[in-house]
C-alpha atoms as a PDB file:
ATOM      1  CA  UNK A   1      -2.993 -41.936  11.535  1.00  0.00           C
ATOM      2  CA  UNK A   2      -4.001 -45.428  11.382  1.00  0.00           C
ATOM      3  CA  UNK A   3      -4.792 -47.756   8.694  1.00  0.00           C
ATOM      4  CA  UNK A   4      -7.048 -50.152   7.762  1.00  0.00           C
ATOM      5  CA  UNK A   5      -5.516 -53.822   7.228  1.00  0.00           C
ATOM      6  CA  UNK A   6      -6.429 -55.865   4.277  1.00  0.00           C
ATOM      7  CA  UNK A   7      -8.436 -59.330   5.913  1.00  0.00           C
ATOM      8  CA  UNK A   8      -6.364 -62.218   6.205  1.00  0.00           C
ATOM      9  CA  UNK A   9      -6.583 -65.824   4.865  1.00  0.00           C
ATOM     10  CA  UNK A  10      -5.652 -67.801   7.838  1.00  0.00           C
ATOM     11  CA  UNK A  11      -8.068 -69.002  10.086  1.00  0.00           C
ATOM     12  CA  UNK A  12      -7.559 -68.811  14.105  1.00  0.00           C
ATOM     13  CA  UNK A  13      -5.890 -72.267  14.418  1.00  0.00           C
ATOM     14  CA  UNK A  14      -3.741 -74.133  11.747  1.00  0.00           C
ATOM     15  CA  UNK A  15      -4.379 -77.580  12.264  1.00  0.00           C
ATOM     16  CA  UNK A  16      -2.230 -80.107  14.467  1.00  0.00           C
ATOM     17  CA  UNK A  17      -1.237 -83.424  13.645  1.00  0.00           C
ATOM     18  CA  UNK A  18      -4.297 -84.729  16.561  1.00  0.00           C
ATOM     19  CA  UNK A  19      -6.403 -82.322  15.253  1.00  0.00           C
ATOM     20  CA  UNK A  20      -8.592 -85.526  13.036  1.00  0.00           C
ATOM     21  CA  UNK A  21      -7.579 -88.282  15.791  1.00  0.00           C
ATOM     22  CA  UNK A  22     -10.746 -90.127  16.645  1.00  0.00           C
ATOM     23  CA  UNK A  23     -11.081 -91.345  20.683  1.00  0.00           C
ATOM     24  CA  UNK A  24     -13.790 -93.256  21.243  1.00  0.00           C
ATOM     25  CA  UNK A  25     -15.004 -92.032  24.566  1.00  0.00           C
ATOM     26  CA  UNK A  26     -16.395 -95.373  25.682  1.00  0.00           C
ATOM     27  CA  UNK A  27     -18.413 -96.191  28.299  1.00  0.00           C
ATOM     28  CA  UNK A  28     -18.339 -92.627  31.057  1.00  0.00           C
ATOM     29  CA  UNK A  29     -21.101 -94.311  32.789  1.00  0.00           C
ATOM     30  CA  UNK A  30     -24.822 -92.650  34.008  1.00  0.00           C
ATOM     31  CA  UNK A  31     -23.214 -89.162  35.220  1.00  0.00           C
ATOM     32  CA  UNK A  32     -25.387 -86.621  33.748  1.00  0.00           C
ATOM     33  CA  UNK A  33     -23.985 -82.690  33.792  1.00  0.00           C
ATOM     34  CA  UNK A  34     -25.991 -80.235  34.544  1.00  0.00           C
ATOM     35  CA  UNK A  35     -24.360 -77.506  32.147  1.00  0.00           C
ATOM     36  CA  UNK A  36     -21.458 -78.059  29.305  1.00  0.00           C
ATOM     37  CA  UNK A  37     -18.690 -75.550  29.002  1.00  0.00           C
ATOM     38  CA  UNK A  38     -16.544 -75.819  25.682  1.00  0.00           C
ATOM     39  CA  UNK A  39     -13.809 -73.558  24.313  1.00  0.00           C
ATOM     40  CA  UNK A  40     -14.444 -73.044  20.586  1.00  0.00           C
ATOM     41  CA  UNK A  41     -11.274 -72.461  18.582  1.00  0.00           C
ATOM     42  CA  UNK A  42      -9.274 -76.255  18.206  1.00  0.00           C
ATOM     43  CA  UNK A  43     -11.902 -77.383  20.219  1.00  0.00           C
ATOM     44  CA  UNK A  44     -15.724 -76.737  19.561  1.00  0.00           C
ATOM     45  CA  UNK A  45     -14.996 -75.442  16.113  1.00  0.00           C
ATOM     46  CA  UNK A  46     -12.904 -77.100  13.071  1.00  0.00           C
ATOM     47  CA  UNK A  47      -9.558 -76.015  11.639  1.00  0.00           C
ATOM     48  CA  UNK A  48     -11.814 -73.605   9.354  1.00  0.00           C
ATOM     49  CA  UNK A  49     -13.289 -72.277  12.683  1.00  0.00           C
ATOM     50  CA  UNK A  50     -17.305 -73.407  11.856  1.00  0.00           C
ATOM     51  CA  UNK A  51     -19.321 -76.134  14.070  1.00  0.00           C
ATOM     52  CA  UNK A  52     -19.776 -79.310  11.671  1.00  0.00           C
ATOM     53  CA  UNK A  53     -23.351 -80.611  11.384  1.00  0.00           C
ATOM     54  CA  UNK A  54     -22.331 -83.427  13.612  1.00  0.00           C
ATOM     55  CA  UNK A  55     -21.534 -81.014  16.077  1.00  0.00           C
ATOM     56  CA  UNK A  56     -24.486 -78.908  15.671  1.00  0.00           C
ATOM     57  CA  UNK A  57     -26.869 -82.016  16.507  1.00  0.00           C
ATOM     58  CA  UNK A  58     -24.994 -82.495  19.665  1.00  0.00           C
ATOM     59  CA  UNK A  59     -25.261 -79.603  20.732  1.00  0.00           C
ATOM     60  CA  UNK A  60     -28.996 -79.445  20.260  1.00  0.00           C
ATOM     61  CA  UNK A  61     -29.615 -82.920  21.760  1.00  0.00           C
ATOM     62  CA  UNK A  62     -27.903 -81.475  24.941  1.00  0.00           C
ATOM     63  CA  UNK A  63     -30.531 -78.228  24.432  1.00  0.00           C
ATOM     64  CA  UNK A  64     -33.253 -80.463  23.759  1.00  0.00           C
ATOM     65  CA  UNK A  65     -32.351 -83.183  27.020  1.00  0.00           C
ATOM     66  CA  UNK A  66     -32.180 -79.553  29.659  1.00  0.00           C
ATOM     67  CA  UNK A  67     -29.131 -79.484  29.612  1.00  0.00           C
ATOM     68  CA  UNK A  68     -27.440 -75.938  28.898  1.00  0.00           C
ATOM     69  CA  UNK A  69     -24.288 -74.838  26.518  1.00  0.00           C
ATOM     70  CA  UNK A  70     -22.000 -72.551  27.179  1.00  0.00           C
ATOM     71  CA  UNK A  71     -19.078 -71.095  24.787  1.00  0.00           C
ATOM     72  CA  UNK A  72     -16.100 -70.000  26.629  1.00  0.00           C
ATOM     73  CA  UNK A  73     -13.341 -68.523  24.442  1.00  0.00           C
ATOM     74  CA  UNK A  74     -10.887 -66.129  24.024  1.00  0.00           C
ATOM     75  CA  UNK A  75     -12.623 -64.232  21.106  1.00  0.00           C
ATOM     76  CA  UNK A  76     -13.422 -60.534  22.069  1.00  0.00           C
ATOM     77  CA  UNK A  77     -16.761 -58.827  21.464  1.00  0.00           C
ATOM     78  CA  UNK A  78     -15.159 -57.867  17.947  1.00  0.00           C
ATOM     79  CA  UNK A  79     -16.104 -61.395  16.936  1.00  0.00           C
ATOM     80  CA  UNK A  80     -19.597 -61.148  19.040  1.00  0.00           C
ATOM     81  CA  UNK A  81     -21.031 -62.408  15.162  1.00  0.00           C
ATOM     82  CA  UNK A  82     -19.151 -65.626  14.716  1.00  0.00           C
ATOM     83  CA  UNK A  83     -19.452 -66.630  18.413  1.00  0.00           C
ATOM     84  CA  UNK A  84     -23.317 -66.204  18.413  1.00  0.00           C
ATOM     85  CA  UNK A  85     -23.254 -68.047  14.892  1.00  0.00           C
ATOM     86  CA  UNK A  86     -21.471 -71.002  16.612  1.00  0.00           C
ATOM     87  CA  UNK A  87     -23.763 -71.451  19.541  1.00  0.00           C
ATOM     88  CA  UNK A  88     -26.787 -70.450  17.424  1.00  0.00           C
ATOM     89  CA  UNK A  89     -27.946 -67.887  19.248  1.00  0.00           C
ATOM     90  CA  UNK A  90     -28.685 -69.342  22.661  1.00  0.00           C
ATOM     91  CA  UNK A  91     -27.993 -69.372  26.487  1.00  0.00           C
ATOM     92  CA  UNK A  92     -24.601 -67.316  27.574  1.00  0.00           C
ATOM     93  CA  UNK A  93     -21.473 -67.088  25.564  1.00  0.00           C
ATOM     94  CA  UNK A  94     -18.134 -66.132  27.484  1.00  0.00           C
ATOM     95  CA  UNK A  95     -15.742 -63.954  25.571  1.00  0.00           C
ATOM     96  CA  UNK A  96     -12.093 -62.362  25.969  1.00  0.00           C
ATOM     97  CA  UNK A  97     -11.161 -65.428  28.485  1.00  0.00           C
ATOM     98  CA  UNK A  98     -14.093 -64.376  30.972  1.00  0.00           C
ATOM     99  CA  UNK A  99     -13.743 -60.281  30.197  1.00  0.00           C
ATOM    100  CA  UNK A 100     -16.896 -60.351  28.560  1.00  0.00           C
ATOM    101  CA  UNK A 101     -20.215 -62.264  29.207  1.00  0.00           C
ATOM    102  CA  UNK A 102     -23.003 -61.690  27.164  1.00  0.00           C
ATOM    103  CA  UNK A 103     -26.630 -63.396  27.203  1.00  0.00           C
ATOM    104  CA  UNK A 104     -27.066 -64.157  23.909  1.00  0.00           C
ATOM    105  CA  UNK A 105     -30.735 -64.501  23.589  1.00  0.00           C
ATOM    106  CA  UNK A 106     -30.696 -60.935  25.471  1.00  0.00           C
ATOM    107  CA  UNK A 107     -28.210 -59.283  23.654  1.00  0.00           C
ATOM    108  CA  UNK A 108     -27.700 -58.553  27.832  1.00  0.00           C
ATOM    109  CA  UNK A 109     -23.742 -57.703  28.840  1.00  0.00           C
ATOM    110  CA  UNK A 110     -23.131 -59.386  32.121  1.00  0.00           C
ATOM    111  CA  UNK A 111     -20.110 -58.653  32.525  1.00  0.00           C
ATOM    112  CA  UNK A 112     -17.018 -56.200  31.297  1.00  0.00           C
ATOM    113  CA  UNK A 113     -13.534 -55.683  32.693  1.00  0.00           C
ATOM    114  CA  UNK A 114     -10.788 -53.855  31.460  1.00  0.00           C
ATOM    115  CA  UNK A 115      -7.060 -52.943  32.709  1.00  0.00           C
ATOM    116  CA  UNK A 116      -6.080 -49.474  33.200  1.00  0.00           C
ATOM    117  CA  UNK A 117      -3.672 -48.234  30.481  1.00  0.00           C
ATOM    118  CA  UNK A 118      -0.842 -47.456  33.176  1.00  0.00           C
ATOM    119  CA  UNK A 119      -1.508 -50.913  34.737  1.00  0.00           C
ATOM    120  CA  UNK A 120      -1.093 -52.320  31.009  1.00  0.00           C
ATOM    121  CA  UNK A 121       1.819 -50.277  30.045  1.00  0.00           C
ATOM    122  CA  UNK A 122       3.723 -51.175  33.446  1.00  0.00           C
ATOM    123  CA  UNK A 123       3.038 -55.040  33.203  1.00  0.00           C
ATOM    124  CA  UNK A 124       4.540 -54.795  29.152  1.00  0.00           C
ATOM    125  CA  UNK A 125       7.322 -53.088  29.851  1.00  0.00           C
ATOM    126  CA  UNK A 126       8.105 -55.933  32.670  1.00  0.00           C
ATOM    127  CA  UNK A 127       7.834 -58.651  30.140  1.00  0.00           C
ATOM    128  CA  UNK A 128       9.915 -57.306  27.969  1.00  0.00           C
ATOM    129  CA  UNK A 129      12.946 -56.723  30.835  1.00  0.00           C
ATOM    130  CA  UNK A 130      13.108 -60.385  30.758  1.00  0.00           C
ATOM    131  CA  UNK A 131      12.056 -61.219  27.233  1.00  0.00           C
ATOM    132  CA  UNK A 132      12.910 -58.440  25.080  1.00  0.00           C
ATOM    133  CA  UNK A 133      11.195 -56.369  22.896  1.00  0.00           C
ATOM    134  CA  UNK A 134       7.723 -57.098  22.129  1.00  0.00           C
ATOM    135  CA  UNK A 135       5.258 -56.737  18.740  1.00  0.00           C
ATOM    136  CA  UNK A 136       1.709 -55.924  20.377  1.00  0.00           C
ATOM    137  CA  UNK A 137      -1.727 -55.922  19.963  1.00  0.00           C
ATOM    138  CA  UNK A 138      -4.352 -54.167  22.018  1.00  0.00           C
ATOM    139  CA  UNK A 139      -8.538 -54.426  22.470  1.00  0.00           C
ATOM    140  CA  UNK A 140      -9.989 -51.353  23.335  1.00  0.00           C
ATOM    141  CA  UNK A 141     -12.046 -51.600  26.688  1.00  0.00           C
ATOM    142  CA  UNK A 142     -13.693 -48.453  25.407  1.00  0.00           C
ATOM    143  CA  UNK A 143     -15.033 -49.798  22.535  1.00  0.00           C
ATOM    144  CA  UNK A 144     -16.025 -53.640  23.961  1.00  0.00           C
ATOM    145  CA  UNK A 145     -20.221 -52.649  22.439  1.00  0.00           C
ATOM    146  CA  UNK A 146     -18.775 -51.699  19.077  1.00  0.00           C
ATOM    147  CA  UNK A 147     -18.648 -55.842  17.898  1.00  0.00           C
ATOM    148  CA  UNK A 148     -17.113 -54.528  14.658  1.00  0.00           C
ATOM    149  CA  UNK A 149     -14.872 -52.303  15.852  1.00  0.00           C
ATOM    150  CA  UNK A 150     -11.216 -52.985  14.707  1.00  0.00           C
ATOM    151  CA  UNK A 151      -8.435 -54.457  16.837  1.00  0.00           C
ATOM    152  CA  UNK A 152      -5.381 -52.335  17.451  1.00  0.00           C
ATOM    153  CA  UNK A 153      -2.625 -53.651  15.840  1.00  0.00           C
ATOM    154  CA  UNK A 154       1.279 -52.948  15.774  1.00  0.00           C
ATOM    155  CA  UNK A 155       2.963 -53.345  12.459  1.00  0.00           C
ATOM    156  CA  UNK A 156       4.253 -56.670  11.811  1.00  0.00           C
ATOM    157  CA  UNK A 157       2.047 -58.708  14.758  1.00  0.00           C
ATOM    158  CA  UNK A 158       0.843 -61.420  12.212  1.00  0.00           C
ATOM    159  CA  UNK A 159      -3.230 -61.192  13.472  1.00  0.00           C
ATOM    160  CA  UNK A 160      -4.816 -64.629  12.781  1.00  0.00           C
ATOM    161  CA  UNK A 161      -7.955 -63.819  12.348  1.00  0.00           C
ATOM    162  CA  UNK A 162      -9.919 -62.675   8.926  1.00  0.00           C
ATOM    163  CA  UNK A 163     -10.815 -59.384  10.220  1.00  0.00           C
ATOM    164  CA  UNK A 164      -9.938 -55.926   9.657  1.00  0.00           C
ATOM    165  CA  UNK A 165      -7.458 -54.199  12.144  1.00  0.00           C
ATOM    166  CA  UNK A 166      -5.521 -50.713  12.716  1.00  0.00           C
ATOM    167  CA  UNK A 167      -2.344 -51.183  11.670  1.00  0.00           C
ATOM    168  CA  UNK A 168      -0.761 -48.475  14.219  1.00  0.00           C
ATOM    169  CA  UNK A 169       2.866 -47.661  15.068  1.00  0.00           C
ATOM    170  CA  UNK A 170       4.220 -48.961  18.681  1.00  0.00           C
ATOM    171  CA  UNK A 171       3.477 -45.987  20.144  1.00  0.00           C
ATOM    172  CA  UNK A 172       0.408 -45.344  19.521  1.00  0.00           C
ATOM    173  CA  UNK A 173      -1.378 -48.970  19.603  1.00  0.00           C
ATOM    174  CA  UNK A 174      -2.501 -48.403  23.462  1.00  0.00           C
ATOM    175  CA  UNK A 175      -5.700 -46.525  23.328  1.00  0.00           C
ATOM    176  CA  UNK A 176      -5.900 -43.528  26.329  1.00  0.00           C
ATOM    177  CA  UNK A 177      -8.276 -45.601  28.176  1.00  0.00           C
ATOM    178  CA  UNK A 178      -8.799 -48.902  29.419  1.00  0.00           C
ATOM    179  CA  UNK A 179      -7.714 -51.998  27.275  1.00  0.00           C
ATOM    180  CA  UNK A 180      -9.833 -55.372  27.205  1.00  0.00           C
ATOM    181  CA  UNK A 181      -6.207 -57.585  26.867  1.00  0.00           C
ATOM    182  CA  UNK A 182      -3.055 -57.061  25.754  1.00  0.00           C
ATOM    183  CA  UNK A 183      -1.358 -59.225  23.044  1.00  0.00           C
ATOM    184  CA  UNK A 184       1.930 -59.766  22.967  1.00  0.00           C
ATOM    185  CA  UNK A 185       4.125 -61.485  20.289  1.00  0.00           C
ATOM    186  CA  UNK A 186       7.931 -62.471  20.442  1.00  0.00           C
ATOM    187  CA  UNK A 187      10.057 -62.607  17.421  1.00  0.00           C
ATOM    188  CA  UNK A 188      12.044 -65.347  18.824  1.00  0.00           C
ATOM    189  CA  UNK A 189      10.505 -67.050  21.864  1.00  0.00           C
ATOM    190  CA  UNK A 190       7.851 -69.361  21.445  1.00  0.00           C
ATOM    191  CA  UNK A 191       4.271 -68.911  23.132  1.00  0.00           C
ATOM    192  CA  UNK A 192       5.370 -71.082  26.215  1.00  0.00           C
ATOM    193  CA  UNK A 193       8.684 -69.754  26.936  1.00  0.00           C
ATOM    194  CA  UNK A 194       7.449 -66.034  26.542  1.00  0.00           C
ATOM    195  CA  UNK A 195       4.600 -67.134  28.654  1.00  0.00           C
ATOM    196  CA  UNK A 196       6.750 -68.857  31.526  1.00  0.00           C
ATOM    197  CA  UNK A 197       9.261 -65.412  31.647  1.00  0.00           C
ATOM    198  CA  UNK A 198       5.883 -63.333  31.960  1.00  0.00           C
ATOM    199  CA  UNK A 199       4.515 -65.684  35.075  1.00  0.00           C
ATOM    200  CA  UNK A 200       7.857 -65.303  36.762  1.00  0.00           C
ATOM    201  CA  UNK A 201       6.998 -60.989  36.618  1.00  0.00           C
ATOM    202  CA  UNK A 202       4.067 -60.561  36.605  1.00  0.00           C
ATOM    203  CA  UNK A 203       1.392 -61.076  39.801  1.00  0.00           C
ATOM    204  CA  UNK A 204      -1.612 -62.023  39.488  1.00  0.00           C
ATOM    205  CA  UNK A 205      -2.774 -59.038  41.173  1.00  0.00           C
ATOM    206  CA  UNK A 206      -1.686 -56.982  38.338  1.00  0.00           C
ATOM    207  CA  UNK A 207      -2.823 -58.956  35.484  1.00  0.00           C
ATOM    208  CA  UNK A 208      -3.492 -62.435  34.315  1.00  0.00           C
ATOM    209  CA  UNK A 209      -1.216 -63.916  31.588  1.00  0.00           C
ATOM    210  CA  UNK A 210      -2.233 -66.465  29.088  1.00  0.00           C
ATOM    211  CA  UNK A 211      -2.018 -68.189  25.890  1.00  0.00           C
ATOM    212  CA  UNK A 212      -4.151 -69.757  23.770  1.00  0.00           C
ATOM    213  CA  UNK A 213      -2.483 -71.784  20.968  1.00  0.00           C
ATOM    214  CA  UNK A 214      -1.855 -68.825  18.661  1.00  0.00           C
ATOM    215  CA  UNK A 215       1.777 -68.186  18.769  1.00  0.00           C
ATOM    216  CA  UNK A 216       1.623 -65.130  21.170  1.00  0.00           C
ATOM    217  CA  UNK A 217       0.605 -64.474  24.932  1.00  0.00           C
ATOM    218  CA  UNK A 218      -2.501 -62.256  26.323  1.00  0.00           C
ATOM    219  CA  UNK A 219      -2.216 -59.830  29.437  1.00  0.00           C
ATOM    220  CA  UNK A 220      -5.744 -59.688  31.314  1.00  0.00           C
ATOM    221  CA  UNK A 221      -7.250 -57.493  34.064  1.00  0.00           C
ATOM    222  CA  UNK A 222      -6.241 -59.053  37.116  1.00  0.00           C
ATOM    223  CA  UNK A 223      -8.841 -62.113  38.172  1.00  0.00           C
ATOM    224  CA  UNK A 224     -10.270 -62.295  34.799  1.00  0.00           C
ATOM    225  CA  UNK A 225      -9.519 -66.041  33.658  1.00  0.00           C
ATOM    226  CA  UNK A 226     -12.368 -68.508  32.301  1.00  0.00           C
ATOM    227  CA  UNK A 227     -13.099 -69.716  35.148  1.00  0.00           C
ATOM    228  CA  UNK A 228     -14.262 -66.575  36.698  1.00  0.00           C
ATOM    229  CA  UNK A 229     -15.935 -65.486  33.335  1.00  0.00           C
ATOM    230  CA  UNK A 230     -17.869 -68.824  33.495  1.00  0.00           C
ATOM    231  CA  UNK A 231     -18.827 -68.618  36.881  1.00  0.00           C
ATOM    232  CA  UNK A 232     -20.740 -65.514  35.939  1.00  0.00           C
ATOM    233  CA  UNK A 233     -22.813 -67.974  33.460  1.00  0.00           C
ATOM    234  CA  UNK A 234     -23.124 -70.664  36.328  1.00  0.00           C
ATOM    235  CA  UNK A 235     -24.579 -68.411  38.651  1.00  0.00           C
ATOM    236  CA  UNK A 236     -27.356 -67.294  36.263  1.00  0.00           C
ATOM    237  CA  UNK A 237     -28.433 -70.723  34.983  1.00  0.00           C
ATOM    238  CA  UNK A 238     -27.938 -71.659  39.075  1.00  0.00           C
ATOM    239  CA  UNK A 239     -25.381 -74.464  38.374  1.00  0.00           C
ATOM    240  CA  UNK A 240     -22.156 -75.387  39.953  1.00  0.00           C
ATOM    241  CA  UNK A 241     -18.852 -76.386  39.111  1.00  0.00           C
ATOM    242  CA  UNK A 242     -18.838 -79.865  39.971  1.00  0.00           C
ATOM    243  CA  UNK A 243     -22.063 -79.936  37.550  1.00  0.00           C
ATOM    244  CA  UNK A 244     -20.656 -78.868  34.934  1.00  0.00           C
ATOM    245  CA  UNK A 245     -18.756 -80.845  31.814  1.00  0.00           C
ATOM    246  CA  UNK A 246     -16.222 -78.780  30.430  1.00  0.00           C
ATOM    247  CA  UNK A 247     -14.122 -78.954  27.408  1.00  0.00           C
ATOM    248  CA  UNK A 248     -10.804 -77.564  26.351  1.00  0.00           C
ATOM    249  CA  UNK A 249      -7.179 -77.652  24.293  1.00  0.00           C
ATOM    250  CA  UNK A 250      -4.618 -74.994  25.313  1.00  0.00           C
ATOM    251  CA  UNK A 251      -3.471 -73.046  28.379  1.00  0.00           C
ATOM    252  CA  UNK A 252      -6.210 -70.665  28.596  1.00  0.00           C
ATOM    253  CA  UNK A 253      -8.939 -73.279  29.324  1.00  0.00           C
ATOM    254  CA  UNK A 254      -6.851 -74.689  32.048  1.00  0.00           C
ATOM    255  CA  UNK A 255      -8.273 -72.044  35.049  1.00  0.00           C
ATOM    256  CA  UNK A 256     -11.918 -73.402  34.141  1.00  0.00           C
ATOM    257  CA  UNK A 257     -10.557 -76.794  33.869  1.00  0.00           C
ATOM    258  CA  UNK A 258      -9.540 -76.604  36.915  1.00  0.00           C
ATOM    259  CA  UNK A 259     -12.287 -75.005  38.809  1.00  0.00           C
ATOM    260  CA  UNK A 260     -14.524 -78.062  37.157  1.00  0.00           C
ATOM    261  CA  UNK A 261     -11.958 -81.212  38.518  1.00  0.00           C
ATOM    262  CA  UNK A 262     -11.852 -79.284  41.929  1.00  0.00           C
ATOM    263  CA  UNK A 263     -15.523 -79.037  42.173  1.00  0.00           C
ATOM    264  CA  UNK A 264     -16.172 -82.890  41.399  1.00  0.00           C
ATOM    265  CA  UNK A 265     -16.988 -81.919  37.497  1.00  0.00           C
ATOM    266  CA  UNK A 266     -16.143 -83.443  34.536  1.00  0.00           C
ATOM    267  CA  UNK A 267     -12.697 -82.201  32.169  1.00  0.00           C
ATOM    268  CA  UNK A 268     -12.497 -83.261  28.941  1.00  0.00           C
ATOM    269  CA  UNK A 269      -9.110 -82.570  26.754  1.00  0.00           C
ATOM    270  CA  UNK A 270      -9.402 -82.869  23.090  1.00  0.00           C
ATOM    271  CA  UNK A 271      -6.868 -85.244  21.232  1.00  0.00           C
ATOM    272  CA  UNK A 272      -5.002 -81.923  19.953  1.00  0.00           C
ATOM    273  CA  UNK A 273      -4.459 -80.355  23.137  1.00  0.00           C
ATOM    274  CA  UNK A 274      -1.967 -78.821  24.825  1.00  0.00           C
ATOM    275  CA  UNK A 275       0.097 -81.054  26.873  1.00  0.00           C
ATOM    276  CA  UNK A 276      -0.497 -79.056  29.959  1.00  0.00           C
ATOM    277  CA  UNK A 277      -4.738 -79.357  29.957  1.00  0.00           C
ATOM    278  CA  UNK A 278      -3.590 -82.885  28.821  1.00  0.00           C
ATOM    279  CA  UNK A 279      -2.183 -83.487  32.174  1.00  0.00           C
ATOM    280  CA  UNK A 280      -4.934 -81.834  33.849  1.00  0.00           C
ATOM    281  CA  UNK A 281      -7.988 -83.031  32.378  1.00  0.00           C
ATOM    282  CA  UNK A 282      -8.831 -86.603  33.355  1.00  0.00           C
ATOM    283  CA  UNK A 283     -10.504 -87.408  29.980  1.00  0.00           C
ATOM    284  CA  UNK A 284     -10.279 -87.822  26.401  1.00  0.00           C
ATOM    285  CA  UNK A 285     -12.059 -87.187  23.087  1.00  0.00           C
ATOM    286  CA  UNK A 286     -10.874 -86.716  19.496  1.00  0.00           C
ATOM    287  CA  UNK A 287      -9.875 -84.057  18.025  1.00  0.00           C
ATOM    288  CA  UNK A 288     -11.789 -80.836  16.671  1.00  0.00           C
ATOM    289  CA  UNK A 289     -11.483 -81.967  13.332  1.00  0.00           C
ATOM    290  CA  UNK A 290     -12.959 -85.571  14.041  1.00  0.00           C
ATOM    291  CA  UNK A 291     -15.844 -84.444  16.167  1.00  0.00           C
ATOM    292  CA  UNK A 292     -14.369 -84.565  19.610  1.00  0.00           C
ATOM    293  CA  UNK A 293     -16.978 -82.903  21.697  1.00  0.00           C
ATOM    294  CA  UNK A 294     -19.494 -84.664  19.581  1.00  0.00           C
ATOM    295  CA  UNK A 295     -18.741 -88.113  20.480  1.00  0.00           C
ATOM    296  CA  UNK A 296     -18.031 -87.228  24.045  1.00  0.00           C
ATOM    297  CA  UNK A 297     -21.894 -86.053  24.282  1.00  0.00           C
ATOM    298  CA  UNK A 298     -23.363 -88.492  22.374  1.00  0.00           C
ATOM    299  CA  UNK A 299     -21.629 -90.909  24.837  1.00  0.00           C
ATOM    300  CA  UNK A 300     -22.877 -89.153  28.137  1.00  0.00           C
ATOM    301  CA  UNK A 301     -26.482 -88.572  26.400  1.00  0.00           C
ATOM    302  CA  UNK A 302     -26.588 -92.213  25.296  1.00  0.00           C
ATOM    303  CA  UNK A 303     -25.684 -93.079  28.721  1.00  0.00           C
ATOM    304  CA  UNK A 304     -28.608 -91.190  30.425  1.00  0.00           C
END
């Protein structure tokens, strides 16, 4: 028997102390990109998770000079709605960390992985040899079309998003099929301890591990990162990595990050990020409460 849970009032990020620092972006000189990539949650979006109208014209001035946006996040398809509202609709929007691409203006799924329920069971019960017991979470591969269907949720996980959810016992929050990821929550390590004790057990040929900022690690199908995701996107608009300009905050962004500086591309960190995509990204913008991507576009358009 499941149940369903009430919605919650908490938005996906809680705001950092960066979160309104405002970085000038200065001068980047006359590079023009050929595609922008942004994350959206505590990057893209605001601490109450909508694009501000400065934002919004950004985005459509880089529409309006050719130049295509992409949304790469770790939302699943249950919150297809809110990432189509954020990028209005167009071009290709990358969901469940590059699990799920879907052309927008198509309503077209390009792409859908999921991990086999063994695989997923085997990789959880690792973690938790070396980190204990677990709370979990669970999106159903099955139901990836069904945008409102609800996440599968153990008792106690803290979910936090405003949606509905099955609130399930431990047992039964796997589904018998394939799962779309795997969250896992610790009651007493933090998100980068519990995720440094998964890395150390898990291969990537298993699964992909991950966090993104929200107090709790994902498990992935194996190769599934946003930088594969996002190549799916590049190779239909016929762009390439080091054309792209890509934006992130946390852990999770840093395979596309990567990919990008590799390639000759441009990374941008927010001022609230992580101190890892800190480190990896060689620029800087404010944070997603003062407009960050914003002023970072306005600055390459103006310099075009």
């Amino acid at each position: 028997m499941s149940e369903t849970a009430p919605r919650a009032v908490i938005s996906g990020h809680v705001p950092s102390p960066d979160s309104d620092r405002v970085v000038e972006p200065g001068d980047l000189g006359g590079w023009r990109p050929k595609l922008v990539a942004s994350d959206l949650d505590g990057t893209l979006l605001t601490s109450e998770g909508v694009v501000s109208p400065r934002t919004r014209a950004a985005l459509e001035a880089c529409w309006g000079a050719g130049i295509p946006v992409v949304g790469v996040t770790g939302r699943g398809p249950r919150l297809y709605d809110s990432v189509r509202a954020a990028l209005d609709g167009r071009g290709i929007a990358v969901l469940a960390q590059g699990g799920y691409v879907v052309d927008l203006e198509r309503d077209e799924v390009l792409r859908t992985v999921g991990l086999p329920r063994d695989q997923a069971t085997a990789v959880i019960e690792r973690i938790e040899e070396v980190a204990g017991d677990l709370i979990v979470a669970v999106e159903d591969a099955a139901e990836q079309g069904e945008v409102h269907s609800p996440l599968r949720v153990q008792h106690g996980f803290e979910w936090p998003y405003p949606e509905p959810a099955h609130l399930l016992p431990r047992h039964a929050v796997l589904p018998e099929g394939a799962v779309l990821k795997v969250f896992l929550r610790s009651p007493t390590l933090g998100q980068d301890e519990l995720l440094a004790r998964a890395r150390r057990v898990v291969e990537p040929t298993e699964a992909e591990v991950t966090h993104a900022g929200l107090g709790f690690i994902e498990v992935l199908p194996p190769g599934v990162t946003k930088a594969t995701g996002l190549a799916v996107a590049l190779d239909r608009y016929g762009v390439g990595f080091g054309d792209v300009l890509v934006f992130g905050d946390m852990p999770n962004d840093l395979p596309m990050i990567t990919a990008v500086t590799e390639a000759g591309g441009r990374a941008v960190a927010v001022a609230n990020a992580h101190p890892a995509v800190r480190a990896a990204a060689a620029g800087r913008t404010g944070g997603h409460d003062a407009d960050g991507v914003a002023r970072y576009l306005e600055a390459v358009l103006a310099g075009v």
